[in-house]
Protein backbone atom coordinates (compact mmCIF):
# COMPACT_ATOMS: atom_id res chain seq x y z
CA UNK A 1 40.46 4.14 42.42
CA UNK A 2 38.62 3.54 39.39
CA UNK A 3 35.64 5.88 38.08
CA UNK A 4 31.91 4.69 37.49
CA UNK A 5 33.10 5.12 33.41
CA UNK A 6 35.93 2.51 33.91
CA UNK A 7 33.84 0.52 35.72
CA UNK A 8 31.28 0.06 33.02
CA UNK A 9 33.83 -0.29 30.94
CA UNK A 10 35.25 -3.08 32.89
CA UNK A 11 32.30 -5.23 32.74
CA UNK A 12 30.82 -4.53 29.20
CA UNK A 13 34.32 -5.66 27.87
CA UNK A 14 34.64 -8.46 30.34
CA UNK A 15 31.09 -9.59 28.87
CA UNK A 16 32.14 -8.81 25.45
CA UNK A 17 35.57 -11.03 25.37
CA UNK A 18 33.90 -13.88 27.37
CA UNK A 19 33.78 -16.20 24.00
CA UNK A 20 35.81 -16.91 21.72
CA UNK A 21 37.68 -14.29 20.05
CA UNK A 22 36.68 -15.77 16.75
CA UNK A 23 32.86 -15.15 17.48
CA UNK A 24 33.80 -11.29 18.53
CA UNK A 25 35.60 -10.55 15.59
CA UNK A 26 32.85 -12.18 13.64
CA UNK A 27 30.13 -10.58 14.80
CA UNK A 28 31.63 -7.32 15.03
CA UNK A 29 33.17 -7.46 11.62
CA UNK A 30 29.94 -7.81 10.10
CA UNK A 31 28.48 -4.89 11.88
CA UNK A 32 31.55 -2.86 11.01
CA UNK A 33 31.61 -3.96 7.08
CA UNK A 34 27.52 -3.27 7.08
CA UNK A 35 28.03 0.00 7.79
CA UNK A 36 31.21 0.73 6.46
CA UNK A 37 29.34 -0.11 3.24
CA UNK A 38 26.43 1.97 3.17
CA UNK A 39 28.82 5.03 4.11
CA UNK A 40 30.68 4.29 0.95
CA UNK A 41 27.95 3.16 -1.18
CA UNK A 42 26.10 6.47 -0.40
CA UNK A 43 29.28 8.47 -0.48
CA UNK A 44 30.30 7.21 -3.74
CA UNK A 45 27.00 7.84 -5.30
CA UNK A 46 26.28 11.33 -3.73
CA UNK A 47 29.59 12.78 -4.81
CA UNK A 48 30.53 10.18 -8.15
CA UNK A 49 28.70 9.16 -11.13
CA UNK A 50 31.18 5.53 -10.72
CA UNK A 51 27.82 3.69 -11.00
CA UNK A 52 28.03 4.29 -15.12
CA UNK A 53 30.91 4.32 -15.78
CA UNK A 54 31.89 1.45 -12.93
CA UNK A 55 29.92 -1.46 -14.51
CA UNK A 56 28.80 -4.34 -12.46
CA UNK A 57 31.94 -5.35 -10.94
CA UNK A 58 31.77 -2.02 -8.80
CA UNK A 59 29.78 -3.23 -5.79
CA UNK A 60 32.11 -6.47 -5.52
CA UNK A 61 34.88 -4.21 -5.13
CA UNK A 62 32.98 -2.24 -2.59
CA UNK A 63 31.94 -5.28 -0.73
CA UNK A 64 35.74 -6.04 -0.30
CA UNK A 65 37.07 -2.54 0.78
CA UNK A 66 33.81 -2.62 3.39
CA UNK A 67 34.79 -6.50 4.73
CA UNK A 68 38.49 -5.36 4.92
CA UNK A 69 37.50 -2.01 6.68
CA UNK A 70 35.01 -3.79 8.89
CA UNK A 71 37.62 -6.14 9.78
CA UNK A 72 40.20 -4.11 10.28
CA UNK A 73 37.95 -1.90 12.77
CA UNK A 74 37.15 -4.91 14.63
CA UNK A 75 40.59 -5.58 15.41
CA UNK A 76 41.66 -1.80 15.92
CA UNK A 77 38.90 -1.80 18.47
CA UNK A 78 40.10 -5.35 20.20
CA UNK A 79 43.29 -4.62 20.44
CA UNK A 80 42.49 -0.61 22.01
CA UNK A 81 39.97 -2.07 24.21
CA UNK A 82 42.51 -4.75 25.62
CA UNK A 83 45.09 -1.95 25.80
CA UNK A 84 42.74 0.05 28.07
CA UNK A 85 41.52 -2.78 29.82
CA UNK A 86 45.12 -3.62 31.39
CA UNK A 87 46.15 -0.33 31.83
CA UNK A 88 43.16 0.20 34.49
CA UNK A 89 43.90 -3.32 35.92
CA UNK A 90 47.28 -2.70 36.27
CA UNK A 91 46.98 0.92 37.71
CA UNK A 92 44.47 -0.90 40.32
CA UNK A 93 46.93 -3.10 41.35
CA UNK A 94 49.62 -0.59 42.16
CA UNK A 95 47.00 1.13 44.11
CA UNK A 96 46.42 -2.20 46.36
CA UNK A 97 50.50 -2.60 47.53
């Protein structure tokens, strides 16, 4: 039987993965490395004084760490989500026989 939760979760992910995989990991890699920036950026510059002694080339090194952490978010969260999503699929099947 599955639960109102797994049922939502059934068709947001169903509506999520309907593309291309390319345009998911896209789009959500950008939303990841957006924020994954400004929680470093602001981290770094609450608890650091990096932005002196840094130089210039600091923020182009924080713009990669944020793309690689946005990225690899995106596919930490695929590859759960798909986990999840056949676990309930399969458990519904057993249920059926």
């Amino acid at each position: 039987m599955i639960t109102n939760a797994e049922r939502r979760f059934i068709e947001q992910w169903r509506d999520q993965k309907s593309g291309p995989k390319w345009k998911y990991y896209l789009l959500f890699s950008m939303a990841w490395s957006v924020v994954s920036f400004l929680v470093i950026f602001f981290l770094l510059k609450l608890f650091t004084n990096l932005w002196q002694t840094g130089g210039p080339n600091l923020i182009y090194l924080l713009l990669t760490i944020a793309v690689l952490v946005g990225f690899f978010s995106t596919h930490f969260t695929y590859v759960t989500n798909e986990k999840k999503y056949h676990a309930i699929m399969e458990r519904e099947k057993k249920s059926k026989r």
